[in-house]
N, C-alpha and C. Protein backbone atom coordinates (compact mmCIF):
# COMPACT_ATOMS: atom_id res chain seq x y z
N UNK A 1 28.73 43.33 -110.07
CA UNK A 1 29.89 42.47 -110.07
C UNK A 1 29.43 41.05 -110.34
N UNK A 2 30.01 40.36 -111.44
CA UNK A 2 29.28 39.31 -111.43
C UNK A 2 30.29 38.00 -110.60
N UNK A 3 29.81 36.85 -110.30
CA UNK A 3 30.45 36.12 -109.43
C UNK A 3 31.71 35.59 -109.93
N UNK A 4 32.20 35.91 -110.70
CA UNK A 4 33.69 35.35 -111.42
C UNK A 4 34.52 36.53 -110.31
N UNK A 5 34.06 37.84 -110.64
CA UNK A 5 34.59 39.01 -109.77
C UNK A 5 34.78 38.79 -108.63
N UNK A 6 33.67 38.16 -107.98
CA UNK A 6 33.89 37.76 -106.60
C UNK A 6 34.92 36.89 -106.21
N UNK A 7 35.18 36.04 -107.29
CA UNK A 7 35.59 35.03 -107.37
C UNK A 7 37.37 35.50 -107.07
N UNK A 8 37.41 36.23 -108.09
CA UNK A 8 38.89 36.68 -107.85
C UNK A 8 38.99 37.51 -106.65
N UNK A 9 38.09 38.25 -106.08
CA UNK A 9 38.59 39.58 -105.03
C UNK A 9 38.96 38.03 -103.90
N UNK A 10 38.25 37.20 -103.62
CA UNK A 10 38.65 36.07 -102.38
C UNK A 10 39.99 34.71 -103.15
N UNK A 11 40.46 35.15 -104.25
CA UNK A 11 41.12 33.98 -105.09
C UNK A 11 42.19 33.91 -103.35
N UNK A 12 42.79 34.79 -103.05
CA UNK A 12 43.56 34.49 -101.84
C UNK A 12 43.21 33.92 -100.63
N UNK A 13 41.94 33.67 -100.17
CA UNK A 13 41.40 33.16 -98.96
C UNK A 13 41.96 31.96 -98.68
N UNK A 14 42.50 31.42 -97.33
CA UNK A 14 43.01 30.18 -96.57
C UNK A 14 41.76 29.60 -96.11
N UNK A 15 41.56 28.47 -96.54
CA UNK A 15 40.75 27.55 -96.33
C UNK A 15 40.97 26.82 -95.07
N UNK A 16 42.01 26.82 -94.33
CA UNK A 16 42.89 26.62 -93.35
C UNK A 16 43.34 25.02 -93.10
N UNK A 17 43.31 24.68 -94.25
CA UNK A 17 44.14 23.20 -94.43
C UNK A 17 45.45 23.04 -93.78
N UNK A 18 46.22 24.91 -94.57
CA UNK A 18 47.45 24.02 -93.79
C UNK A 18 47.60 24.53 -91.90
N UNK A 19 46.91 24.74 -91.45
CA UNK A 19 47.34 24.82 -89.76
C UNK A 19 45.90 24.31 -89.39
N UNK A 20 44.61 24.33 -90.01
CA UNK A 20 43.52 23.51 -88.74
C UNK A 20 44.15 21.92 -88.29
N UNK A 21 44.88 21.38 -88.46
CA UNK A 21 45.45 20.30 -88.33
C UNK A 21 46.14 20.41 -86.91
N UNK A 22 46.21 21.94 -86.19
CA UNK A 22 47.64 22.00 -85.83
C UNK A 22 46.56 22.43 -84.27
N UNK A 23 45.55 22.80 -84.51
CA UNK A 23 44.41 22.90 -83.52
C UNK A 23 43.77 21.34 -83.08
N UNK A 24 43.53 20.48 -83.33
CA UNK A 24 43.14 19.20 -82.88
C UNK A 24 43.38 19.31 -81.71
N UNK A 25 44.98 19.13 -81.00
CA UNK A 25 45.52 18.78 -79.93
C UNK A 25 45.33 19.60 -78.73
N UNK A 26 44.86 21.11 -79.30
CA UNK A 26 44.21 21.86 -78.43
C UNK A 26 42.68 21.74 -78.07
N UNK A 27 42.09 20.77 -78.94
CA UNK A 27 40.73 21.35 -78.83
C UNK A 27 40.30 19.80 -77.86
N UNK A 28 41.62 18.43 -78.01
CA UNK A 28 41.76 17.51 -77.29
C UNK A 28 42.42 17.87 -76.02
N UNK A 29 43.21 19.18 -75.75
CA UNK A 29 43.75 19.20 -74.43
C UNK A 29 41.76 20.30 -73.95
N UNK A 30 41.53 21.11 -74.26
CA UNK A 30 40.29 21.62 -73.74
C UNK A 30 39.19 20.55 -73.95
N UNK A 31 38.68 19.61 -73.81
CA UNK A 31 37.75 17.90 -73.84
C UNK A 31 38.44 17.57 -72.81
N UNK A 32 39.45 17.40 -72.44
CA UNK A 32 40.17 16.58 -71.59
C UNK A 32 39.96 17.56 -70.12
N UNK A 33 40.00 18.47 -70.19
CA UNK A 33 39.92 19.95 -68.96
C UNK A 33 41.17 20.99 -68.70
N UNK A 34 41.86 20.33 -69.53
CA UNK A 34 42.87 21.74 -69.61
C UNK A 34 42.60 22.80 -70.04
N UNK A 35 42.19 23.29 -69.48
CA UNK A 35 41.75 24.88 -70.17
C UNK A 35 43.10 26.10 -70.38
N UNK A 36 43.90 25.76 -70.27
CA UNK A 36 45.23 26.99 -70.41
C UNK A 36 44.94 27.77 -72.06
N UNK A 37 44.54 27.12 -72.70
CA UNK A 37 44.30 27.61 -74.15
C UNK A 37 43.91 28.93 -74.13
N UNK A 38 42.24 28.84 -73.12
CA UNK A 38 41.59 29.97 -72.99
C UNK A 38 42.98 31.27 -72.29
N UNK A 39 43.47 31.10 -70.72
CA UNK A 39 44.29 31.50 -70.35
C UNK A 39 44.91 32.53 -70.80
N UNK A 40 45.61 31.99 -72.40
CA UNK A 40 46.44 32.26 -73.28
C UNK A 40 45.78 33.47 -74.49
N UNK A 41 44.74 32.72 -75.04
CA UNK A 41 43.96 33.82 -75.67
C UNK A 41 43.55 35.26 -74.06
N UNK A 42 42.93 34.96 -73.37
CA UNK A 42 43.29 36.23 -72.48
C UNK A 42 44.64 37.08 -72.15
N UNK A 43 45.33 36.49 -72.23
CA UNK A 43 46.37 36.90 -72.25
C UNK A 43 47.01 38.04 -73.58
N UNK A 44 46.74 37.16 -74.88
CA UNK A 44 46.60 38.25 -75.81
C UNK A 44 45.41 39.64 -75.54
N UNK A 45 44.62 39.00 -75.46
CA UNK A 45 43.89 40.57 -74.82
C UNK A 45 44.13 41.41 -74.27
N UNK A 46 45.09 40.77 -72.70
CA UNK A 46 45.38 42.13 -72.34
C UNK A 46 46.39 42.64 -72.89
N UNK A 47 47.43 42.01 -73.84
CA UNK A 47 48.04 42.86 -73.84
C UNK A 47 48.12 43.55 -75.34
N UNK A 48 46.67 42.95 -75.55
CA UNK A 48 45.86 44.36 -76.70
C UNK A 48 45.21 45.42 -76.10
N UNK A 49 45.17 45.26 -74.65
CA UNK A 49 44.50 46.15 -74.19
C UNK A 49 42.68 46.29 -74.23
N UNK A 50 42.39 44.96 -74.58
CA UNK A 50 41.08 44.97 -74.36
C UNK A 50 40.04 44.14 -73.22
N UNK A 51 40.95 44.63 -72.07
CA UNK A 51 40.49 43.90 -70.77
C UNK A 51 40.64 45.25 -69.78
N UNK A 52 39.27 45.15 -69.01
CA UNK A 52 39.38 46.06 -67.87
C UNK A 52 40.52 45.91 -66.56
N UNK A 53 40.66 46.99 -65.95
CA UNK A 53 41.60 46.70 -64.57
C UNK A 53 40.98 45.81 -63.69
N UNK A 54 39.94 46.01 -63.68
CA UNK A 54 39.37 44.87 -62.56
C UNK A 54 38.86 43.66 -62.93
N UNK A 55 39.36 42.86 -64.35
CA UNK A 55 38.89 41.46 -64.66
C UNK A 55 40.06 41.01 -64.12
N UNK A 56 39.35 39.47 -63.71
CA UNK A 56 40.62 38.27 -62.77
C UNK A 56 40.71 37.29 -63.69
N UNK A 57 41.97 37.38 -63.37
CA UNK A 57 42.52 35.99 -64.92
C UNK A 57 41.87 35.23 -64.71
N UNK A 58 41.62 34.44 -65.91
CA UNK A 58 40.66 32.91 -65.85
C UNK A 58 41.27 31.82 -65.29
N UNK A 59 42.59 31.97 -64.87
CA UNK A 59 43.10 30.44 -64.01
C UNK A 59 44.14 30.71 -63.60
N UNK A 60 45.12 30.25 -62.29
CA UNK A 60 45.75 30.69 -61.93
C UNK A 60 47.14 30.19 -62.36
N UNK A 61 47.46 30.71 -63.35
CA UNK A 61 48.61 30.42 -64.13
C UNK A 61 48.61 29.64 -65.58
N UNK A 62 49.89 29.60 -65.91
CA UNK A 62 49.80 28.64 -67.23
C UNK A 62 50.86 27.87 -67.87
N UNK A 63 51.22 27.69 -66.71
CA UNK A 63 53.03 26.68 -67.08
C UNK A 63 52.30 25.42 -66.74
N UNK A 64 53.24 24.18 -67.43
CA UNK A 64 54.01 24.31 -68.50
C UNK A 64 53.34 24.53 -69.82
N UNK A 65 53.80 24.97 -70.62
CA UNK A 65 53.01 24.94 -72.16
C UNK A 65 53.60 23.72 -73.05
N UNK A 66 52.27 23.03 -73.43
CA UNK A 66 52.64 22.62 -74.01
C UNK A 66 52.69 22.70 -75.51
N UNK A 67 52.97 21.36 -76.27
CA UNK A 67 53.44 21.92 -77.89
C UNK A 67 52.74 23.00 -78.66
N UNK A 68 51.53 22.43 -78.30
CA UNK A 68 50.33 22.87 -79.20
C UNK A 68 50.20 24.07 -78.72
N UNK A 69 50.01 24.48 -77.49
CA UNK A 69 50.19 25.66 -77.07
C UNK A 69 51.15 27.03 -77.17
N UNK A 70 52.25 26.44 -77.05
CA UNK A 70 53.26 26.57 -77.96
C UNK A 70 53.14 27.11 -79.46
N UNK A 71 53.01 26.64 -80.32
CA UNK A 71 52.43 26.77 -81.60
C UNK A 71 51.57 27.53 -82.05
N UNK A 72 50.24 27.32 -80.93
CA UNK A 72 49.34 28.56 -81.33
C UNK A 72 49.97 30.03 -80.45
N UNK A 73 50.36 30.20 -79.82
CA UNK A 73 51.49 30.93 -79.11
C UNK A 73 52.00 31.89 -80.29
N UNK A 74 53.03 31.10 -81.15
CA UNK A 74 53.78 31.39 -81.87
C UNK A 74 54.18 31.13 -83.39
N UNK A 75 54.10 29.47 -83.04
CA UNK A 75 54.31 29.24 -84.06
C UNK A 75 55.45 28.60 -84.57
N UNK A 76 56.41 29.45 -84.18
CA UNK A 76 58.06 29.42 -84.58
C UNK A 76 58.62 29.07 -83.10
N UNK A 77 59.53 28.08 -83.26
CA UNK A 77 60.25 27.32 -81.44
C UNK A 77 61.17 28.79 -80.96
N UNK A 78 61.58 29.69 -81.73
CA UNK A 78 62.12 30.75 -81.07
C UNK A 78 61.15 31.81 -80.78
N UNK A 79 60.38 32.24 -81.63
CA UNK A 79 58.84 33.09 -81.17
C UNK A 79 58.09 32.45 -79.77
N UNK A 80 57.82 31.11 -79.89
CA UNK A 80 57.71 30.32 -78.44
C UNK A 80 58.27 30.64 -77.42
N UNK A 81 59.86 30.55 -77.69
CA UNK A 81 60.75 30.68 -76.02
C UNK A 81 60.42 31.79 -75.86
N UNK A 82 60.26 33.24 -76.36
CA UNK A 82 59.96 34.31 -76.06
C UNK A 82 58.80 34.23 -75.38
N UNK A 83 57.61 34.01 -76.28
CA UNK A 83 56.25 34.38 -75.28
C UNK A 83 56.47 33.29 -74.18
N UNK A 84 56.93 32.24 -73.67
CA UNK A 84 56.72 31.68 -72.70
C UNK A 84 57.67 32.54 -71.87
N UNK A 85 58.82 33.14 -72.11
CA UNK A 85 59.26 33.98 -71.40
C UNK A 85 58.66 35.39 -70.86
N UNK A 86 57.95 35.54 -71.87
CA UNK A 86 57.18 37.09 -71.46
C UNK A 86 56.14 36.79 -70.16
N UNK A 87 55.44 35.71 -70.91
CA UNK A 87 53.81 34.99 -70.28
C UNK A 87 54.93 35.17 -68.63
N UNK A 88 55.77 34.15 -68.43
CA UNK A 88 56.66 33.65 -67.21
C UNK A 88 56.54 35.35 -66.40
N UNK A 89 57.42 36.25 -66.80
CA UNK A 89 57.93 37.75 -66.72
C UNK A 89 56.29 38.43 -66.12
N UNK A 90 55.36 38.10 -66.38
CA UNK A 90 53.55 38.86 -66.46
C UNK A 90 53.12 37.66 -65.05
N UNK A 91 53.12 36.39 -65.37
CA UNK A 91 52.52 36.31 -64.30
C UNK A 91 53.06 35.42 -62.98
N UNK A 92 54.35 35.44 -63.44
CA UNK A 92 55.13 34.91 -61.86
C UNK A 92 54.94 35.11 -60.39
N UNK A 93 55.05 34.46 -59.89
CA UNK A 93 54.84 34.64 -58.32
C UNK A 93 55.86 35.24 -58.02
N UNK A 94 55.71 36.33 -56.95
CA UNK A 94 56.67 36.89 -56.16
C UNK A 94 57.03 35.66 -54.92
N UNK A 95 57.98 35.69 -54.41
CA UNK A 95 58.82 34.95 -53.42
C UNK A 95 57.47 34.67 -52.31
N UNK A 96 57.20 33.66 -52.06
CA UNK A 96 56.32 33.43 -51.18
C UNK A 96 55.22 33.44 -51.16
N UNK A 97 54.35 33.83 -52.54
CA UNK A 97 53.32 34.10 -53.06
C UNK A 97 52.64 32.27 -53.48
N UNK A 98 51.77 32.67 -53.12
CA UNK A 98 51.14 31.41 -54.11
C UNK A 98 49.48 31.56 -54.89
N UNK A 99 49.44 30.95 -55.50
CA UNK A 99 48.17 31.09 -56.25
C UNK A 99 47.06 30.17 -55.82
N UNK A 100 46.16 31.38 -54.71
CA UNK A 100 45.26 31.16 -54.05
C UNK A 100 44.23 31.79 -54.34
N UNK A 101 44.99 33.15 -54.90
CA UNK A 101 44.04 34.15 -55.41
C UNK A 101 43.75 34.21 -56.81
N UNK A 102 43.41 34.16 -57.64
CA UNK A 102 43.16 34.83 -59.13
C UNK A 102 43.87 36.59 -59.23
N UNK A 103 44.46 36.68 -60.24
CA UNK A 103 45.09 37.99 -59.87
C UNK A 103 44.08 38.92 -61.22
N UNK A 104 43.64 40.46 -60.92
CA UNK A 104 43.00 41.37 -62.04
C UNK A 104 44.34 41.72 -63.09
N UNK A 105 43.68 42.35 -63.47
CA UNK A 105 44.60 42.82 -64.97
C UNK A 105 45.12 43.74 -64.48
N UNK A 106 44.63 44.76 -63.30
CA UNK A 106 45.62 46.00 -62.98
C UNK A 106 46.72 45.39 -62.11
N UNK A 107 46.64 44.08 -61.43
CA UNK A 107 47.57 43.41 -60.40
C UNK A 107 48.83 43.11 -61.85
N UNK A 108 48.57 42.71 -62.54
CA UNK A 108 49.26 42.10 -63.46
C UNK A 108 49.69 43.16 -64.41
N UNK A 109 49.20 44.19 -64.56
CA UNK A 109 49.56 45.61 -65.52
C UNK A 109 50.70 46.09 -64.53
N UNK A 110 50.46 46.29 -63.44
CA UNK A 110 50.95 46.61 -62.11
C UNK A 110 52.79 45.88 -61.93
N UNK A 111 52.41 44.58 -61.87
CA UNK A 111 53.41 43.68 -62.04
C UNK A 111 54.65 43.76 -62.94
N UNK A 112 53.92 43.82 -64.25
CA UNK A 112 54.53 44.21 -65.41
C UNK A 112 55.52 45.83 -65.60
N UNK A 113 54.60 46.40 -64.97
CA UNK A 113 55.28 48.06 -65.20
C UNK A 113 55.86 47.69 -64.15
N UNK A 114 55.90 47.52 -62.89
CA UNK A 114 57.38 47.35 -61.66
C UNK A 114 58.50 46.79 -62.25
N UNK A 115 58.03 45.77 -63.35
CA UNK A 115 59.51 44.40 -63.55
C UNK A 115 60.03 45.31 -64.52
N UNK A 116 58.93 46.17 -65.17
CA UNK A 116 59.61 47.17 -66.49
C UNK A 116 60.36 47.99 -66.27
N UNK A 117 59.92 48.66 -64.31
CA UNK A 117 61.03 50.10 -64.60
C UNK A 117 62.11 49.65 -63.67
N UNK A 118 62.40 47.93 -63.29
CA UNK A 118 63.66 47.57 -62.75
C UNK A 118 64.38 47.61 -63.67
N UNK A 119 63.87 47.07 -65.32
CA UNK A 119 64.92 47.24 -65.90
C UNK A 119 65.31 48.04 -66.88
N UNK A 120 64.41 49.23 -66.82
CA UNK A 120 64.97 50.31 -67.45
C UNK A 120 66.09 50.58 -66.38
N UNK A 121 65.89 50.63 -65.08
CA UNK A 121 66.70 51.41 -64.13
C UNK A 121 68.28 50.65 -63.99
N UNK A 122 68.17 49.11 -64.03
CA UNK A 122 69.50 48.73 -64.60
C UNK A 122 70.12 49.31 -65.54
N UNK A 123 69.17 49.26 -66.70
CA UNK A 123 69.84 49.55 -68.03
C UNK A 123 70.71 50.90 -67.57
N UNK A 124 69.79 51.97 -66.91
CA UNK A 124 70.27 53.19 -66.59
C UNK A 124 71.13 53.36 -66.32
N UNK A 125 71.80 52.47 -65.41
CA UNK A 125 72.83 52.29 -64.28
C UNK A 125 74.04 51.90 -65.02
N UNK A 126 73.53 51.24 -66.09
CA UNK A 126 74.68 50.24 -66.79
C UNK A 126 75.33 51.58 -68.10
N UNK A 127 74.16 52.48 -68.68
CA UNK A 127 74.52 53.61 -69.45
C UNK A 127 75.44 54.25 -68.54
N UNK A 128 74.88 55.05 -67.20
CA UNK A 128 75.48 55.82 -66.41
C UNK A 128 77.00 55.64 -66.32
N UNK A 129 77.40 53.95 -65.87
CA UNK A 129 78.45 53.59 -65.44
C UNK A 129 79.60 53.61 -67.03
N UNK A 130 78.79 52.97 -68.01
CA UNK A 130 79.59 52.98 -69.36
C UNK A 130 79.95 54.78 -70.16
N UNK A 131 79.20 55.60 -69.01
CA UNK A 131 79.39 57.01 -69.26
C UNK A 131 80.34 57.53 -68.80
N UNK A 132 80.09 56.68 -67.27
CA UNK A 132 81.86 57.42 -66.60
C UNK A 132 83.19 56.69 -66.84
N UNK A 133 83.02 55.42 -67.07
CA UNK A 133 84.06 54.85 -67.67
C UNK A 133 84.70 55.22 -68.95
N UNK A 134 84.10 55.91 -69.84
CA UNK A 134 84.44 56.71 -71.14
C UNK A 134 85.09 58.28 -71.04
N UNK A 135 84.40 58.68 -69.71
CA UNK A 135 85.13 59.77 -69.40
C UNK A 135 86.02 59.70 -68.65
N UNK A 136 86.66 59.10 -67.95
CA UNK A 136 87.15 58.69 -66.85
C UNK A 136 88.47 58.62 -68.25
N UNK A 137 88.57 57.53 -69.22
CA UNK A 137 89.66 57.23 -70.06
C UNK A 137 89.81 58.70 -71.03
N UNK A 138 88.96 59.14 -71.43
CA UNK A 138 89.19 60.33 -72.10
C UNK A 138 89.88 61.37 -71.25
N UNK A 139 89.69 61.64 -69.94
CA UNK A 139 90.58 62.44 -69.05
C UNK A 139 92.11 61.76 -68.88
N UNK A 140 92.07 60.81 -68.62
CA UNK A 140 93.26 59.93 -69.10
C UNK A 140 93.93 60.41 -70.51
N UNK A 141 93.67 59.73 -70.97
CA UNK A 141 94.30 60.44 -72.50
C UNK A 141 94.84 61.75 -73.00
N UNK A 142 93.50 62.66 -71.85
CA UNK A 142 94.08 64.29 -71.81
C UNK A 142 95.13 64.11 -70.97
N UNK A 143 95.52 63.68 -70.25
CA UNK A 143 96.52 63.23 -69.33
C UNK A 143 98.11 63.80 -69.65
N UNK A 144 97.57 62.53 -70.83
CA UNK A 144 98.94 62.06 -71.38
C UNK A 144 100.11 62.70 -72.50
């Protein structure tokens, strides 16, 4: 292959002009000691699934986010409100709880599947009820 070939198989490569610009403010909030950045990249991990049950998050929490954080987050201000909503949903304190402890990934897998099967079990409740209310009018109708 001679290097013209090469040349074209990478003609698409990002040089990353347009977003390394968009990293500065992170790499000035981690200099400064905010470390939530890291936090956040763990956070994608676990929920790639490439963290054991027994690793303890790297800090105890990660509100508020800011822009930049934000951004590398997402990207998009509505992709944002989501993951800060999910992030919120994964590692919230229960009522009276405070962050004294560092919590593992199975505390927080743990967390996650409880908040998950409250709301399948709403949802359930809410099918169930929109089930008998449909039958309930259809016997009606036979009624009539």
């Amino acid at each position: 292959m001679s290097g013209y070939d090469e040349w074209e198989e990478w003609g698409d490569w990002d040089d990353g002009a347009g977003w390394l610009g968009a990293l500065a403010p992170l790499r000035a909030d981690v200099l400064s000691g905010d470390l939530r950045l890291f936090y956040l990249l763990w956070l994608g991990a676990l929920e790639r699934g490439e963290l054991e049950d027994d690793e303890t998050e790297p800090l105890p929490g990660i509100e508020p986010l800011t822009g930049a954080l934000e951004a590398l987050a997402a990207g998009d201000p509505h992709v944002a409100t989501e993951v800060r909503s999910r992030v919120r949903k994964i590692v919230a304190l229960a009522p009276g709880e405070t962050y004294t402890k560092r919590r593992t990934v199975a505390d927080l897998r743990s967390r996650a599947a409880a908040r998950c099967a409250t709301r399948e079990a709403i949802k359930a409740e809410r099918r169930e009820t929109e089930r008998q209310r449909r039958h309930e009018e259809a016997e009606e109708a036979r009624r009539l």
